[in-house]
C-alpha atoms as a PDB file:
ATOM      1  CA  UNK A   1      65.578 -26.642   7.508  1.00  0.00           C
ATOM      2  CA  UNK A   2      63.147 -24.684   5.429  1.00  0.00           C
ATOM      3  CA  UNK A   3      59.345 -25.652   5.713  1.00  0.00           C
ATOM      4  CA  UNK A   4      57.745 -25.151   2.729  1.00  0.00           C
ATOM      5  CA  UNK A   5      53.130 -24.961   1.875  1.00  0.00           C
ATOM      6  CA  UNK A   6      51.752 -25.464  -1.449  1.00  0.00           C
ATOM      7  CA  UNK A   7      48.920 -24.718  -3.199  1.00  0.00           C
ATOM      8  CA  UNK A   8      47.780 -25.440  -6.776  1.00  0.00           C
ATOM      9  CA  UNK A   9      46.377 -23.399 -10.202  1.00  0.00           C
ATOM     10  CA  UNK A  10      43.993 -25.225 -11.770  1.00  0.00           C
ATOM     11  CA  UNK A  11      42.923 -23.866 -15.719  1.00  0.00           C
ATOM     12  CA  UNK A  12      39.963 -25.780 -17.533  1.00  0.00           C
ATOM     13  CA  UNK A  13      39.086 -24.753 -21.143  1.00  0.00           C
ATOM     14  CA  UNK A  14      35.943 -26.093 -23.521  1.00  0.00           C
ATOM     15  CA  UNK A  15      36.708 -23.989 -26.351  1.00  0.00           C
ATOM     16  CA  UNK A  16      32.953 -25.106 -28.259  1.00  0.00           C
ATOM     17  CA  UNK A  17      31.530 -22.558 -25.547  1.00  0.00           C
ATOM     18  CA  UNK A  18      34.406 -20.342 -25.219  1.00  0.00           C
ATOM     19  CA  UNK A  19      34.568 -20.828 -21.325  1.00  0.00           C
ATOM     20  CA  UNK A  20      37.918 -20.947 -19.506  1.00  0.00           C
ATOM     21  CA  UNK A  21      38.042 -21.193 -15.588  1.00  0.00           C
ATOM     22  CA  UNK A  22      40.861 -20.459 -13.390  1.00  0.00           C
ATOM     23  CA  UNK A  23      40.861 -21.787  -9.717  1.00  0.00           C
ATOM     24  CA  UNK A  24      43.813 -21.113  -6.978  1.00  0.00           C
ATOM     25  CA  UNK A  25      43.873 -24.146  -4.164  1.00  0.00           C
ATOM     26  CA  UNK A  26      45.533 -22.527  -0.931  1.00  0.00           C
ATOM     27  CA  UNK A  27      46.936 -23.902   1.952  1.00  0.00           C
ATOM     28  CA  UNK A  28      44.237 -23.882   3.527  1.00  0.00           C
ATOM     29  CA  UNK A  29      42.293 -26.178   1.191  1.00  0.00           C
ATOM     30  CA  UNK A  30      39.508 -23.891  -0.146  1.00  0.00           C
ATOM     31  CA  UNK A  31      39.286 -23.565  -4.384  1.00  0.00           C
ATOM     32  CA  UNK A  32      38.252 -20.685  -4.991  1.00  0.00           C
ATOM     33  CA  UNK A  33      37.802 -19.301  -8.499  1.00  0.00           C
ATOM     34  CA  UNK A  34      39.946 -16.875  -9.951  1.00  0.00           C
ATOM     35  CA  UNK A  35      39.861 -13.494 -12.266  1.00  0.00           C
ATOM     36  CA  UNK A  36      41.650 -13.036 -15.279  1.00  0.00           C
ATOM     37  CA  UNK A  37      43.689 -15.320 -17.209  1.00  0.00           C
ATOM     38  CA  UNK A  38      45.880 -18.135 -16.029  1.00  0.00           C
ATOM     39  CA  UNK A  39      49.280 -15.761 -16.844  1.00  0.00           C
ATOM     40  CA  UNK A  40      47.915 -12.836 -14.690  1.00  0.00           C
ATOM     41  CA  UNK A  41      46.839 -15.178 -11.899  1.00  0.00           C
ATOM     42  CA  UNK A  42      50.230 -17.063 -11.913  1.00  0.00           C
ATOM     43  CA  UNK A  43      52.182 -13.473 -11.855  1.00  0.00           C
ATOM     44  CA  UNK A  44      50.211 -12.091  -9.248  1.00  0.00           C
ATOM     45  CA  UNK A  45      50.826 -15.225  -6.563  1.00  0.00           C
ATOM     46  CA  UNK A  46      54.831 -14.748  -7.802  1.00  0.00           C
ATOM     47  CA  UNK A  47      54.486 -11.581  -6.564  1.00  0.00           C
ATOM     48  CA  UNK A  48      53.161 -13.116  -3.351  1.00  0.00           C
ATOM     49  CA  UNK A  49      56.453 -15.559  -3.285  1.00  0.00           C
ATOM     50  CA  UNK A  50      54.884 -18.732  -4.848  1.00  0.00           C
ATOM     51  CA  UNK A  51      56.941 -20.027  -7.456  1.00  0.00           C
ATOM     52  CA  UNK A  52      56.620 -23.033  -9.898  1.00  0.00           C
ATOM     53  CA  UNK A  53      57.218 -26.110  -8.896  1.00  0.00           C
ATOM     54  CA  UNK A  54      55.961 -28.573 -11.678  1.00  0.00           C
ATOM     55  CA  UNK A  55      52.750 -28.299 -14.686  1.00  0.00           C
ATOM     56  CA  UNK A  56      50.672 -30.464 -16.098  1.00  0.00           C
ATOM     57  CA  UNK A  57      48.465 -30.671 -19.112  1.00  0.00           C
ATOM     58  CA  UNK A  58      46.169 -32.606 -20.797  1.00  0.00           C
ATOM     59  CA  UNK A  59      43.127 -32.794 -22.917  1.00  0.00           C
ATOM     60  CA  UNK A  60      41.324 -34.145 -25.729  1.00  0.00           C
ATOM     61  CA  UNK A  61      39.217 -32.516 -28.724  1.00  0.00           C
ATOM     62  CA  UNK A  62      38.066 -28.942 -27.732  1.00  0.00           C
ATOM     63  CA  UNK A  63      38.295 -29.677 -23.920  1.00  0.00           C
ATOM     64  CA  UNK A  64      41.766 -28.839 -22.145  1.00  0.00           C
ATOM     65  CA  UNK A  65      43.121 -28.871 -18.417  1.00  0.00           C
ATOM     66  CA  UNK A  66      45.873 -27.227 -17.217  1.00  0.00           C
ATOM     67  CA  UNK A  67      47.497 -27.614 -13.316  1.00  0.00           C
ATOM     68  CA  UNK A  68      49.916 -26.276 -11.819  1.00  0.00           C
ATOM     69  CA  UNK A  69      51.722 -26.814  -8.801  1.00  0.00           C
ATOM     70  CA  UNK A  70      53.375 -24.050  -6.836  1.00  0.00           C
ATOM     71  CA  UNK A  71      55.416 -23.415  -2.925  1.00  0.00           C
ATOM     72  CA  UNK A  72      56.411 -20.991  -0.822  1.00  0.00           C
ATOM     73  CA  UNK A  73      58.070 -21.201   2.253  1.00  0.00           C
ATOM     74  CA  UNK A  74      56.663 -20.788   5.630  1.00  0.00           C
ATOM     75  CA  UNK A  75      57.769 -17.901   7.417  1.00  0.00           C
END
């Protein structure tokens, strides 16, 4: 049976300041903030062997939030 860890990506825009953060929640439960874009930060944990699990979005006016929800399996 195949054990499997997960971590999150978690993407918050306000676009009134033109700010957009990206943060990566490992295994090991630390957030730490990302570089780049949400695309480039999502390709480079596929290339890790993360891959998608589910997404959510949500926001309101010029706010936005974006998670997503990724595994891997534990070798």
């Amino acid at each position: 049976m195949t054990s499997w860890e997960y971590a999150s990506v978690i993407t918050a825009n306000d676009a009134e300041s033109q700010r957009a953060g990206v943060s990566v929640k490992l295994p090991n439960g630390k957030l730490e903030r990302q570089q780049g874009d949400t695309s480039s930060v999502l390709n480079r944990l596929g290339t890790e062997g993360w891959e998608l699990v589910s997404y959510h979005s949500s926001g309101a006016g010029t706010w936005g939030f974006e998670q997503f929800w990724l595994k891997r399996p534990v070798p």
